[in-house]
Protein backbone atom coordinates (compact mmCIF):
# COMPACT_ATOMS: atom_id res chain seq x y z
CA UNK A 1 -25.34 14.49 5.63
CA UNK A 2 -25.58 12.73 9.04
CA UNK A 3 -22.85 9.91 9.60
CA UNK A 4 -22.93 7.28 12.40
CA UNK A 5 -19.40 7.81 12.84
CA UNK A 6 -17.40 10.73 11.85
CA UNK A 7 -14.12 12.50 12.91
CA UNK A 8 -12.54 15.92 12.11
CA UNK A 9 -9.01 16.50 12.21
CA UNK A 10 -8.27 13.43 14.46
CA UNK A 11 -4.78 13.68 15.50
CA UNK A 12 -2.73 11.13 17.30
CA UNK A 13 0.81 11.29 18.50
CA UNK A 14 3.08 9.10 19.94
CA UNK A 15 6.21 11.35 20.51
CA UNK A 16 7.02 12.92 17.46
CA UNK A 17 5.46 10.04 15.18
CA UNK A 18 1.87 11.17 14.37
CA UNK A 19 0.05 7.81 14.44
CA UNK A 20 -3.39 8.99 13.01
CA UNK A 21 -2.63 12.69 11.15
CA UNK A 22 -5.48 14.74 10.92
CA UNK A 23 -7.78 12.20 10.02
CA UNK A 24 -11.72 13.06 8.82
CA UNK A 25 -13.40 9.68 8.42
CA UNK A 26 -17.23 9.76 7.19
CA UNK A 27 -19.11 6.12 7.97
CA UNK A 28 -23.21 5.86 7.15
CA UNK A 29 -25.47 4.38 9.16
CA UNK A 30 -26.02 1.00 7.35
CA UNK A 31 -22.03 0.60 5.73
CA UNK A 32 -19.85 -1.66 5.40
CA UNK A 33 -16.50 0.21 5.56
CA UNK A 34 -12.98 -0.90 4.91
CA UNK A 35 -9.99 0.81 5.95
CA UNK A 36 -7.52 -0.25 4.40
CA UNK A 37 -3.55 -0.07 5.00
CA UNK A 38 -0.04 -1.42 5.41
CA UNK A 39 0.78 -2.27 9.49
CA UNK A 40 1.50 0.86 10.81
CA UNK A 41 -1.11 3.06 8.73
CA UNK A 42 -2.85 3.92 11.40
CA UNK A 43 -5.61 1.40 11.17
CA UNK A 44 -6.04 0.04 14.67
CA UNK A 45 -5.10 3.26 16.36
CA UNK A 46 -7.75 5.12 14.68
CA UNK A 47 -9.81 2.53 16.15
CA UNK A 48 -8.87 2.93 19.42
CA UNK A 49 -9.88 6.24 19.54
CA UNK A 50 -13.37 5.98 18.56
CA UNK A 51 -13.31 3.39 20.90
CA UNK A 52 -12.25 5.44 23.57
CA UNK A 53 -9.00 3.29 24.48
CA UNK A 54 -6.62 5.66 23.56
CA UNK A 55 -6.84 9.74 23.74
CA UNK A 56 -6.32 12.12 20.82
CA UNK A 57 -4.30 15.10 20.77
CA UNK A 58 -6.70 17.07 18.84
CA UNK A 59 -9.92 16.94 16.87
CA UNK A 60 -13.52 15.95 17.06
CA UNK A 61 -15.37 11.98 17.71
CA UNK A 62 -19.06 11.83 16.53
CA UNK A 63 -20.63 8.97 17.26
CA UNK A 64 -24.62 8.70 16.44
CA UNK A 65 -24.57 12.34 15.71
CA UNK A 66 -23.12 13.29 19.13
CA UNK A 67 -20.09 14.99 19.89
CA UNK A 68 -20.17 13.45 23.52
CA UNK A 69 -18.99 10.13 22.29
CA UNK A 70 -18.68 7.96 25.71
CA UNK A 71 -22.65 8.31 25.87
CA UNK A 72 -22.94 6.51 22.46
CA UNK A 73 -19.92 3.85 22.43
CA UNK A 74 -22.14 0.97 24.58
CA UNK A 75 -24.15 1.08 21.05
CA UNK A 76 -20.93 -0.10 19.41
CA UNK A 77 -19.41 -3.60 19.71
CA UNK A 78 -15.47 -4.52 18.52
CA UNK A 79 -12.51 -6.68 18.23
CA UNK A 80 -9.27 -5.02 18.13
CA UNK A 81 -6.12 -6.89 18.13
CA UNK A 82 -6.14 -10.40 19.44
CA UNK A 83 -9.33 -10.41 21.92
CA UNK A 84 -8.71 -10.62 25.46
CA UNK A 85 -9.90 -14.23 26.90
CA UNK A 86 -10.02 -15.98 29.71
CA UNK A 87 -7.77 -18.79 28.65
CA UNK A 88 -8.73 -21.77 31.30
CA UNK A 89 -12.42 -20.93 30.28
CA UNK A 90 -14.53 -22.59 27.57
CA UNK A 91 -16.34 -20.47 24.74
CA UNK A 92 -19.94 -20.28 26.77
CA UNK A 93 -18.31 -19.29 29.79
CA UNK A 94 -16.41 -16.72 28.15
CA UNK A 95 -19.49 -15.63 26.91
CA UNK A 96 -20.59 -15.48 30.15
CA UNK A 97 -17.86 -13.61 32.05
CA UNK A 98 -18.80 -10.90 29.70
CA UNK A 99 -22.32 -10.88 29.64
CA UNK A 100 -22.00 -9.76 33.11
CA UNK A 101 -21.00 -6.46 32.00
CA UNK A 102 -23.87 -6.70 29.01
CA UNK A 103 -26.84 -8.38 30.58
CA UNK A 104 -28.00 -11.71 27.90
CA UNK A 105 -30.03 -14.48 28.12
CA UNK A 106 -28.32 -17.58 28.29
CA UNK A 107 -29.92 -19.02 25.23
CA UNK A 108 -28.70 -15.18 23.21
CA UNK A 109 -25.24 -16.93 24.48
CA UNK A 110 -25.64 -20.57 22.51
CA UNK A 111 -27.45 -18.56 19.71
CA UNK A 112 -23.96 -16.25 19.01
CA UNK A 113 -21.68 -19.58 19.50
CA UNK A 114 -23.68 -21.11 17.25
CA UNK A 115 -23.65 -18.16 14.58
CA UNK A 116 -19.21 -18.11 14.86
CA UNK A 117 -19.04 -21.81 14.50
CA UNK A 118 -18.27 -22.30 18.10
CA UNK A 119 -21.26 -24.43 19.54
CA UNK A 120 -19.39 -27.79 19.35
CA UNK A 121 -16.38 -26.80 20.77
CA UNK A 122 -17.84 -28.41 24.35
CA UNK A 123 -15.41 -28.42 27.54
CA UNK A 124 -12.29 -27.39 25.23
CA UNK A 125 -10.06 -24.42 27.01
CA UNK A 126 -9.91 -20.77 25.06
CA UNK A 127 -6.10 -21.45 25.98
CA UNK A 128 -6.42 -24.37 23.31
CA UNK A 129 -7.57 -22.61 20.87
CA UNK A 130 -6.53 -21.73 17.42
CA UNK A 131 -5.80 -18.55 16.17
CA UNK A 132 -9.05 -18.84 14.18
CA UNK A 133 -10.91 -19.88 16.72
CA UNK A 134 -10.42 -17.48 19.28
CA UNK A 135 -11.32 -14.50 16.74
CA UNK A 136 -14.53 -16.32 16.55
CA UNK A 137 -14.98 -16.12 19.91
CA UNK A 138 -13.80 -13.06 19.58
CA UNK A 139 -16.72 -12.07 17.72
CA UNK A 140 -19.32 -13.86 19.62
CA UNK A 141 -18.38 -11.39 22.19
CA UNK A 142 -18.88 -8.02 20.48
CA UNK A 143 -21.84 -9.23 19.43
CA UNK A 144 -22.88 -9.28 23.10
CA UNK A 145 -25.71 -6.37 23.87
CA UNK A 146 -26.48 -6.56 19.94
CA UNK A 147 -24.78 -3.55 18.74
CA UNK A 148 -25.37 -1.00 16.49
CA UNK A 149 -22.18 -0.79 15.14
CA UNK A 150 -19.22 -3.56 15.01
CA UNK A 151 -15.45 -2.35 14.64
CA UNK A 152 -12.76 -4.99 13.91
CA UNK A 153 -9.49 -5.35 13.32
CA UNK A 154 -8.40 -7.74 10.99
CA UNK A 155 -11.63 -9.95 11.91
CA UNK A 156 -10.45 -12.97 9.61
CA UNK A 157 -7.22 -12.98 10.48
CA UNK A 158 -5.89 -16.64 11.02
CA UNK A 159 -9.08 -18.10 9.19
CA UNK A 160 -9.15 -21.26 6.87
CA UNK A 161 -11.14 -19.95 3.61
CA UNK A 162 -14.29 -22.27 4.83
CA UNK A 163 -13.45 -20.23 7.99
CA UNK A 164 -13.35 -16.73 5.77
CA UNK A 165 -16.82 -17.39 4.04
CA UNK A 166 -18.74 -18.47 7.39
CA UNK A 167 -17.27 -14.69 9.09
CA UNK A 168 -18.21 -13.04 5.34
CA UNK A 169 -21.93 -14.08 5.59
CA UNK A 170 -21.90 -13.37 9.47
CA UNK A 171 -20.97 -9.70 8.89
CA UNK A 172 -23.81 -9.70 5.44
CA UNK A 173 -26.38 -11.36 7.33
CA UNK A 174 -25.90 -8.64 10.53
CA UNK A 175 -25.51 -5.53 7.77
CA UNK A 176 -29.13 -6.79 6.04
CA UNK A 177 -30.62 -6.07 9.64
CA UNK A 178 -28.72 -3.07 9.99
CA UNK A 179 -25.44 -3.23 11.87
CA UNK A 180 -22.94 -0.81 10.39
CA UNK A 181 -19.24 -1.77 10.41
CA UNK A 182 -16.14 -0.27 10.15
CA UNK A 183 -13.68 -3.30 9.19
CA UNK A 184 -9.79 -3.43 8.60
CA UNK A 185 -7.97 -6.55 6.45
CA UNK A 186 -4.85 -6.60 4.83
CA UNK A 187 -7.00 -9.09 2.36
CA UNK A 188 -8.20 -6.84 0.06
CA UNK A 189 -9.84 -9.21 -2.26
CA UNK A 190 -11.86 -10.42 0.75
CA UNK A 191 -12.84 -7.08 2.04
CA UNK A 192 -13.65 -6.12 -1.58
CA UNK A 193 -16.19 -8.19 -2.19
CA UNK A 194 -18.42 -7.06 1.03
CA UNK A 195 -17.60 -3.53 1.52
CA UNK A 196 -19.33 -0.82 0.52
CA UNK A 197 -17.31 2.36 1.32
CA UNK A 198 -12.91 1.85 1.85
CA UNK A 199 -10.59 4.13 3.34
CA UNK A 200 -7.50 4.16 2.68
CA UNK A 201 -4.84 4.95 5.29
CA UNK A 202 -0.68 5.52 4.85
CA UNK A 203 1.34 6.54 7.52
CA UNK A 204 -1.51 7.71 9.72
CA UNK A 205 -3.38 9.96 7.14
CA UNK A 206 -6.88 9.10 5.72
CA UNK A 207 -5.77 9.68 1.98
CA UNK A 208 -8.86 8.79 -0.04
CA UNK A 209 -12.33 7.66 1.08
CA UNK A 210 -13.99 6.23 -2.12
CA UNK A 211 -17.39 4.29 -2.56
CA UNK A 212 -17.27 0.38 -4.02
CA UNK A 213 -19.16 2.21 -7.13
CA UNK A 214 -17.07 4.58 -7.65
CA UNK A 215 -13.92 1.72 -7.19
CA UNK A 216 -15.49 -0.62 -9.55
CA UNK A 217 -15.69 2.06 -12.20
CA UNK A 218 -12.26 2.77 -11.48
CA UNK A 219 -11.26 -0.83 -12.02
CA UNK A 220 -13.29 -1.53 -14.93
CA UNK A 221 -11.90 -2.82 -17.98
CA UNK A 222 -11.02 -0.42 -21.23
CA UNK A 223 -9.47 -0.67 -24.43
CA UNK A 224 -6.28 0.63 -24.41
CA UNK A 225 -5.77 2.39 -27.72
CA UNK A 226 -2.53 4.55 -28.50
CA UNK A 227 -2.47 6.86 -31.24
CA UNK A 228 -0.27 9.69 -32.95
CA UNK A 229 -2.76 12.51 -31.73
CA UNK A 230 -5.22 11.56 -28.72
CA UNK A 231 -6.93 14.81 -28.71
CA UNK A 232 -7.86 14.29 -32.27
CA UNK A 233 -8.87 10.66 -31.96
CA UNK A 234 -11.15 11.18 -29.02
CA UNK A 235 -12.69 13.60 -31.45
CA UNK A 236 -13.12 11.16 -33.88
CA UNK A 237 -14.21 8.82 -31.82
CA UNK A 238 -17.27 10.76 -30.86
CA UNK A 239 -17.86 11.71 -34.34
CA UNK A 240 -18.55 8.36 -35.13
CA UNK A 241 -20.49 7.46 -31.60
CA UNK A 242 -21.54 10.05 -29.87
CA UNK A 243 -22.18 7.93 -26.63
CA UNK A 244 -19.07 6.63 -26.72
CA UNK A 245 -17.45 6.85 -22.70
CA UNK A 246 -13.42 7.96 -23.52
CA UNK A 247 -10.90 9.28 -21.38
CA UNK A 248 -7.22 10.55 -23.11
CA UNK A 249 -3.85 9.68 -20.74
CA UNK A 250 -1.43 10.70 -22.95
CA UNK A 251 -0.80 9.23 -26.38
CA UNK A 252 -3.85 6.67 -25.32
CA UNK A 253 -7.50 6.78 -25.48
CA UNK A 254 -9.33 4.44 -22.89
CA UNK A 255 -12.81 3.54 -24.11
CA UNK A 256 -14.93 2.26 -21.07
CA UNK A 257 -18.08 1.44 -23.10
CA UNK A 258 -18.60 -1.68 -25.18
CA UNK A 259 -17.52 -1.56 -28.72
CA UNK A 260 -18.76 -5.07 -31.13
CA UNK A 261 -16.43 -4.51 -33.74
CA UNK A 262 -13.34 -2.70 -32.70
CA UNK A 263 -11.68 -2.94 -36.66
CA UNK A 264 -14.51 -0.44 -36.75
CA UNK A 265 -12.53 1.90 -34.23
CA UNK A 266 -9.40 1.95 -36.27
CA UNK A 267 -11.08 2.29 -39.66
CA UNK A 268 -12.37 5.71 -38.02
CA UNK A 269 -9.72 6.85 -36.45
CA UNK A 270 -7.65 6.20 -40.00
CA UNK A 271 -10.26 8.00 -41.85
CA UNK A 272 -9.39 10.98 -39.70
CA UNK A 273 -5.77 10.76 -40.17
CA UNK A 274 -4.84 8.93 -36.62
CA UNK A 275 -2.28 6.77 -36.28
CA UNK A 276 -3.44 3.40 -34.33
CA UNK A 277 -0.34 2.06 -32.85
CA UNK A 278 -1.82 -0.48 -30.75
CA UNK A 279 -5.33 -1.67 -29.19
CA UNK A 280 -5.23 -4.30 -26.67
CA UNK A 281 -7.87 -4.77 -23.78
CA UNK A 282 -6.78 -3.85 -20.04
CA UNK A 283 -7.90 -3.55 -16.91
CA UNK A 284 -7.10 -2.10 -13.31
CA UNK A 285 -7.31 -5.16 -10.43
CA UNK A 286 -8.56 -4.13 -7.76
CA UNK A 287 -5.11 -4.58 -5.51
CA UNK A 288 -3.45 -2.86 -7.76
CA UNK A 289 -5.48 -0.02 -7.18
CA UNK A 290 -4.75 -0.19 -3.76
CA UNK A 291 -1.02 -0.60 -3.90
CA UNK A 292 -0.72 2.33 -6.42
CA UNK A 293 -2.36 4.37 -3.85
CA UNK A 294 -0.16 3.71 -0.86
CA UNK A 295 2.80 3.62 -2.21
């Protein structure tokens, strides 16, 4: 398989702190990835390297399939960190300082002001803007040259939740026509309910990469049943339905599929000479997941 953007054995130090260990990231054309983390994961350095703004020790960028990324990064557009402004400039002439690097049209430049929810801010200074609003303008400007890919970093970060919704159907309506992202945000319920591929980064290693498929079927609910004998009861179990979904962790069957009448469970499981100790409904949340993972 072809990614968009994929590194080998990315490795960055900083003295003898590795920043981003050995990290192999896959990202398909047409994702929505999250990396997610604690501050100091790794997140934003990792970043930096694709980017080109920092160097790695060791290990291979592909960017568009080519292992000669600086060809391929005017393709991408980003937002790491707090973005750079000129702070006794207004939004559009922001927008316009940096054009000059991307040739737009001047009405591309009202179109993307309008699209953050910056295209009523008038005369008013970046300097006087909010937090919020200068990561809008923020992403107005990587946006400039319409990109093929958009990395940020913590892209909702100082957002009101009206603020959080407008940037989540930005980034849906720009995936539909086929930007890919690669996103980090320490709000995982947020990033959860766009992304379609996470990564998940402690102390600079990449230690999982899993699809939001294969996370929702993580974070399903079960029924918890715990028994004297799980081997035997999962036996049962599929005895009695044969296309029943079970999984044993130790004294406890799981059942993932959807049962009508669960007295029905523990009248089979007693007919087979199980012990039902207790059945109660469960689920995994979805930051809990996360948090079990790094620790």
């Amino acid at each position: 398989m072809e990614y968009i953007i994929e590194t080998k054995n990315l490795l960055k130090r900083y003295g003898a702190k590795a920043a981003v260990n050995n990290v192999s990231l896959h990202v398909e054309k047409g994702e929505i990835y999250g990396l997610i983390g604690k501050n100091g994961a790794g997140k934003t350095t990792l970043m930096k390297l694709l980017l080109g703004l920092a160097n790695p020790n060791s290990g291979e960028i592909s960017l568009f399939g080519s292992n000669t990324p600086n060809e391929k990064r005017r393709k991408i557009g980003s937002l790491i960190e707090e973005p750079a402004l000129y702070k006794g400039e207004t939004a559009l002439e922001n927008l316009r300082r940096f054009a000059i690097l991307v040739p737009t049209p001047e009405e591309e430049l009202h179109r993307l002001l309008e699209l953050v929810g910056l295209a009523d801010v008038g005369d008013k200074k970046a300097g006087r803007f909010s937090l919020g609003m200068r990561q809008r303008l923020g992403l107005a400007i990587a946006m400039l040259g319409d990109p093929e890919i958009l990395i940020l970093d913590e892209p909702i970060n100082g957002l009101d939740p009206a603020g959080i919704k407008e940037i989540r159907d930005i980034i849906l309506e720009l995936n539909q026509k086929g930007v890919t992202f690669l996103i980090s945000s320490h709000l995982l319920d947020e990033l959860g309910r766009i992304a379609t591929k996470f990564g998940i980064m402690t102390d600079g290693i990449l230690a999982e990469e899993i699809s939001a498929k294969e996370l929702k079927e993580k974070c399903r609910a079960f029924l918890k049943v715990t028994v004297s004998d799980s081997q035997k009861a999962q036996q049962a179990l599929l005895a009695w339905r044969s296309d029943l979904k079970t999984e044993i962790s130790g004294n406890e069957v799981h059942i993932t599929s959807r049962v009508e009448d669960t007295s029905e469970i523990v009248i089979t499981l007693v007919n087979a000479g199980v012990r039902v100790y207790e059945m109660r409904n469960e689920s995994i949340e979805l930051e809990d997941f996360f948090i079990e993972r790094l620790g």
